[in-house]
N, C-alpha and C. Protein backbone atom coordinates (compact mmCIF):
# COMPACT_ATOMS: atom_id res chain seq x y z
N UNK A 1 94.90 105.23 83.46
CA UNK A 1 95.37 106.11 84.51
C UNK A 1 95.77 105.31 85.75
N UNK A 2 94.92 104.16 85.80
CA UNK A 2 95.22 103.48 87.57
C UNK A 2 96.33 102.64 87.13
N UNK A 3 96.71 102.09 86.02
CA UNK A 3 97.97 101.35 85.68
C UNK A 3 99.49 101.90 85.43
N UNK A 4 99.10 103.48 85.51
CA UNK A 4 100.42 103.86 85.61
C UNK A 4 101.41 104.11 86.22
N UNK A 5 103.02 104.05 86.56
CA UNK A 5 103.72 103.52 86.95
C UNK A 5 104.69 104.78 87.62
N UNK A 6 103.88 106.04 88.45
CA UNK A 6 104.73 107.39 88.58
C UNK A 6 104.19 107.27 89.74
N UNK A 7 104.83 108.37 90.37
CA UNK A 7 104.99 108.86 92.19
C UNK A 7 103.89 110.13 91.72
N UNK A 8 104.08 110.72 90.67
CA UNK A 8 102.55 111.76 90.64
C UNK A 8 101.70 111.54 90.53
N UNK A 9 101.23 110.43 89.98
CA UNK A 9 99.89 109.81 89.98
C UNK A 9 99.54 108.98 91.15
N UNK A 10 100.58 108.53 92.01
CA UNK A 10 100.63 108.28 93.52
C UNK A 10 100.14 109.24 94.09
N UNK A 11 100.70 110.48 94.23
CA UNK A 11 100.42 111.33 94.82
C UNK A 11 98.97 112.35 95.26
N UNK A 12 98.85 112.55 94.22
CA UNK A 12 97.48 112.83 93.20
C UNK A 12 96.39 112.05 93.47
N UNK A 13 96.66 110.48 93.46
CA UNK A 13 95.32 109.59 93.88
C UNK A 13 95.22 109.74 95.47
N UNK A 14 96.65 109.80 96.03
CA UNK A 14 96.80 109.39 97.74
C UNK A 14 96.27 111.17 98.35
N UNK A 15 96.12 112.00 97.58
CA UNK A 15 95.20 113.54 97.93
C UNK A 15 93.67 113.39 97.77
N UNK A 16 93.53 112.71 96.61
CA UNK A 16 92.80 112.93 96.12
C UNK A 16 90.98 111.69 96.82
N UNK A 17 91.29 110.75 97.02
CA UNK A 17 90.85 109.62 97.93
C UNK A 17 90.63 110.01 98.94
N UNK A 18 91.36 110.69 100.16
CA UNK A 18 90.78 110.97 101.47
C UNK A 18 89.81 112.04 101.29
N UNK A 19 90.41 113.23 100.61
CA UNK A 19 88.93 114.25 100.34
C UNK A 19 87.86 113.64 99.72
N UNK A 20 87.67 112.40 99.18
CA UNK A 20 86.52 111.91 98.84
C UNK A 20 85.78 111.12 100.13
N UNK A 21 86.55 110.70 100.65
CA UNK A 21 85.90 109.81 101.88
C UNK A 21 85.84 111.04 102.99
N UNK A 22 86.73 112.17 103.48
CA UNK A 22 86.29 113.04 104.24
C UNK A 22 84.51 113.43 103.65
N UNK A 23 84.71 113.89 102.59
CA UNK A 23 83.51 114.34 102.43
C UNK A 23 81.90 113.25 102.69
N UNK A 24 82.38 112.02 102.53
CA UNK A 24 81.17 110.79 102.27
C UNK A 24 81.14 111.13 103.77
N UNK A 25 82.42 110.62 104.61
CA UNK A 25 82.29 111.32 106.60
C UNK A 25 81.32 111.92 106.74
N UNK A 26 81.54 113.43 106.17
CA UNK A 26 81.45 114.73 106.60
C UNK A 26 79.31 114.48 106.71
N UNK A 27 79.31 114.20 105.25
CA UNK A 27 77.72 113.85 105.02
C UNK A 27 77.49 113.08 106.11
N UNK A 28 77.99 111.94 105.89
CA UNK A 28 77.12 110.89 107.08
C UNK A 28 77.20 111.72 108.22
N UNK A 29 77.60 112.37 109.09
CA UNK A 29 77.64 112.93 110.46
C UNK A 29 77.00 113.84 109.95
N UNK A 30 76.42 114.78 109.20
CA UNK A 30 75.21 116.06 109.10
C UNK A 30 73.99 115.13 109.44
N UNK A 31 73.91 114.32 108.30
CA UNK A 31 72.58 113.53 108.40
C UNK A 31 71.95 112.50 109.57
N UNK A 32 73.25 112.10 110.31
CA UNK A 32 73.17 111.81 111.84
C UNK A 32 72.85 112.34 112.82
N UNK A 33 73.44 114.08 112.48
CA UNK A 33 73.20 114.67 113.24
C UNK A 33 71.59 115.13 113.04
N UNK A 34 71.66 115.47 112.45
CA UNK A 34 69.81 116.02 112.37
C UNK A 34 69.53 115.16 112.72
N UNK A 35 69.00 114.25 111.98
CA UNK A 35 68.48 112.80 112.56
C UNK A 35 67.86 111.95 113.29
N UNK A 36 69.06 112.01 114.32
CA UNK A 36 69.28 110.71 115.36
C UNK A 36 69.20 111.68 116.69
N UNK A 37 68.46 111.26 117.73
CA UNK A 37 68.44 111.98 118.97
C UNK A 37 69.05 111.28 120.18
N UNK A 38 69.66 111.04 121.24
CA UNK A 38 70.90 112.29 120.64
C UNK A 38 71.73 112.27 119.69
N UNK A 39 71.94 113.17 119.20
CA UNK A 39 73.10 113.12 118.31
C UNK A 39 74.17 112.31 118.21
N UNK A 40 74.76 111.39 116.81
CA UNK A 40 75.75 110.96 117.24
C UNK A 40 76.54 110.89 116.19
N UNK A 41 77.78 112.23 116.77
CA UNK A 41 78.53 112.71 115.73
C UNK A 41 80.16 112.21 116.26
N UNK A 42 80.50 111.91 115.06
CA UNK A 42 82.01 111.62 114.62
C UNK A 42 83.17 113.05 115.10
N UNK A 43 84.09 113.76 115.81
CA UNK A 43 84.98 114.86 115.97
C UNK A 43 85.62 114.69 114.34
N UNK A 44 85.74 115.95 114.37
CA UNK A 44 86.69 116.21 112.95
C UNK A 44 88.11 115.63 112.79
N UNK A 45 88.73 115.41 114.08
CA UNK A 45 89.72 114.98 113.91
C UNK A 45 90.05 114.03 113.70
N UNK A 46 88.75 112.59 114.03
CA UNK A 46 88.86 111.52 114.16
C UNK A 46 88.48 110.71 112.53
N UNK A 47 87.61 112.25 111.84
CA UNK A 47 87.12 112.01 110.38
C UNK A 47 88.65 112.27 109.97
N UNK A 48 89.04 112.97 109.44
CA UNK A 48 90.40 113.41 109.05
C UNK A 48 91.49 112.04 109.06
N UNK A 49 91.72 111.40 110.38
CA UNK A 49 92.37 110.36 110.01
C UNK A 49 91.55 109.20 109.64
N UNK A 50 90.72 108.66 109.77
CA UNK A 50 90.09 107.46 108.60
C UNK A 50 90.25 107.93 107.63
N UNK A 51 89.93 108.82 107.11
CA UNK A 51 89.68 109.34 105.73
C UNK A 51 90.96 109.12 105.37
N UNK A 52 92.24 109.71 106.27
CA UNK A 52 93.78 109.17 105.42
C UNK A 52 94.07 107.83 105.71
N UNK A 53 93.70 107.06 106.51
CA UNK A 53 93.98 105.68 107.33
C UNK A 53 93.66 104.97 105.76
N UNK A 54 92.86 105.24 105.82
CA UNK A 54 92.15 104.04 104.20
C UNK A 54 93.01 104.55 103.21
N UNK A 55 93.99 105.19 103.18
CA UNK A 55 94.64 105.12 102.01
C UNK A 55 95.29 103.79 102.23
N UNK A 56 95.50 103.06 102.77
CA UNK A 56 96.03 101.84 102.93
C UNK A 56 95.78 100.72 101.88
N UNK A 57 94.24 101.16 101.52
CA UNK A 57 93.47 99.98 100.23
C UNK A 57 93.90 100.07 99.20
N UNK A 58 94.11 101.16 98.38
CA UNK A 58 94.69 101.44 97.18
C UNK A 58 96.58 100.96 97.25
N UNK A 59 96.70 101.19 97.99
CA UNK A 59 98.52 101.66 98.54
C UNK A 59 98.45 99.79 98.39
N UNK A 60 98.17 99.19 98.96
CA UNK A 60 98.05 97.21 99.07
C UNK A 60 98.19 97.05 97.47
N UNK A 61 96.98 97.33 97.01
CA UNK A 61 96.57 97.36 95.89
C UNK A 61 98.06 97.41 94.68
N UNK A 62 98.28 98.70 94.89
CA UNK A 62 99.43 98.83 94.00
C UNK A 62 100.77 98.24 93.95
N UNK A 63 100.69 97.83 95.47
CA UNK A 63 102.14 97.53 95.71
C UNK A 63 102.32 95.92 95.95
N UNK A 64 100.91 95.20 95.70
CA UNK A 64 100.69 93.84 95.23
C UNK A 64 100.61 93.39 93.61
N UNK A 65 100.39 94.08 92.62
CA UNK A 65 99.90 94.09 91.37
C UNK A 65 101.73 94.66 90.95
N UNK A 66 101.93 94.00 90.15
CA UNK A 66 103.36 94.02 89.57
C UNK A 66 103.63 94.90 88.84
N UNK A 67 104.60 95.77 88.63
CA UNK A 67 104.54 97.05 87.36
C UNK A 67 104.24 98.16 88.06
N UNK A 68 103.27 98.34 89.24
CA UNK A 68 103.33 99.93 89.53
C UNK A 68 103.83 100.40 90.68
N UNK A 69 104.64 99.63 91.37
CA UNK A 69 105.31 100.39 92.62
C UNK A 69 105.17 101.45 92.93
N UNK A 70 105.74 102.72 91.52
CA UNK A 70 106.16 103.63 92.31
C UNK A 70 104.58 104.28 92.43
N UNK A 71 103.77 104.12 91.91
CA UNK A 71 102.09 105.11 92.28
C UNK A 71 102.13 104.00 93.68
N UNK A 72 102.77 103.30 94.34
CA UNK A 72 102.59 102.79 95.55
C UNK A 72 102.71 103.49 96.43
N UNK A 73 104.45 103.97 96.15
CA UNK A 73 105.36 104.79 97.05
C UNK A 73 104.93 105.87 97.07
N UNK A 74 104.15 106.24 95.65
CA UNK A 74 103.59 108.00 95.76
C UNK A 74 102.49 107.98 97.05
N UNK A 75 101.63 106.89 97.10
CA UNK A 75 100.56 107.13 98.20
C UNK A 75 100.93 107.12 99.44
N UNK A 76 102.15 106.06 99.49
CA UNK A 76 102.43 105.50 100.70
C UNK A 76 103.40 107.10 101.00
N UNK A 77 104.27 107.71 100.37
CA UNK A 77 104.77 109.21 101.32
C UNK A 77 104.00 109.92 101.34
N UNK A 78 102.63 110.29 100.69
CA UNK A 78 101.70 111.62 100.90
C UNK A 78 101.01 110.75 102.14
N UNK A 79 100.80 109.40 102.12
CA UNK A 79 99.91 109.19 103.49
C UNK A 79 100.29 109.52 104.78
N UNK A 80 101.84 109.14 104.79
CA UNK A 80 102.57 109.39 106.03
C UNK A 80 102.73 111.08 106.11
N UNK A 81 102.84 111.28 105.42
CA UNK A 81 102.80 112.85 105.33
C UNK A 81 101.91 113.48 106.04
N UNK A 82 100.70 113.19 105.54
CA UNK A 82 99.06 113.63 106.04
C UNK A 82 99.07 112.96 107.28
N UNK A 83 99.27 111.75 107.69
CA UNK A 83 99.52 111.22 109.02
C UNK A 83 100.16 111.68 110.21
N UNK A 84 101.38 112.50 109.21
CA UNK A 84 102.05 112.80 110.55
C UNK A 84 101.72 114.49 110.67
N UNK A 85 100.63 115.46 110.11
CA UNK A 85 100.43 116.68 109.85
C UNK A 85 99.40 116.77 110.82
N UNK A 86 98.32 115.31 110.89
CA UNK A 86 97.36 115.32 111.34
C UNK A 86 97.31 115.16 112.67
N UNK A 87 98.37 113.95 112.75
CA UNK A 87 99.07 114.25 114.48
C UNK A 87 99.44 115.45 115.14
N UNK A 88 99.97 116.23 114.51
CA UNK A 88 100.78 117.21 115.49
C UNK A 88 99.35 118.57 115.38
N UNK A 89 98.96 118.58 114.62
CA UNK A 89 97.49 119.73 114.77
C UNK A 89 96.35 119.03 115.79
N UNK A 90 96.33 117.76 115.72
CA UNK A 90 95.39 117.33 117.06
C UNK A 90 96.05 117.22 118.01
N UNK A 91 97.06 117.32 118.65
CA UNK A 91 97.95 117.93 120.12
C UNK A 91 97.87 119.15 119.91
């Protein structure tokens, strides 16, 4: 699956990766929050873009390793995508 050579499986991984790291976020800041006195919590908005920012690792990844470009290009337009969605809802 990670060797294959499509913009849907780009796509698909570059969705699919930030909701995994939003969520690892999301945990670490509950468990901080209870926690730690005072509190010291992460804004949602600021989780939201790391969580897409690191699509960057995979996106390197693919577009260094010979043969799969286009699952490169698939991450690299859903990132900018989510990048630029995420901008204009935090203004």
């Amino acid at each position: 699956m990670f060797k294959r050579n499509s913009y849907i499986v780009g796509i698909v991984f570059g969705i699919i990766l930030p909701g995994i790291i939003f969520g690892f976020l999301f945990g670490i800041n509950a468990i901080t929050g209870v926690f730690s006195h005072p509190p010291v919590l992460l804004p949602l908005n600021k989780m939201l873009f790391v969580s897409t920012a690191l699509n960057i690792i995979p996106m390197r990844y693919y577009f260094i390793h010979g043969g799969v470009e286009d699952t490169g290009k698939g991450i690299l337009i859903i990132t900018v995508i989510m990048i630029i969605l995420i901008t204009l809802v935090i203004r």
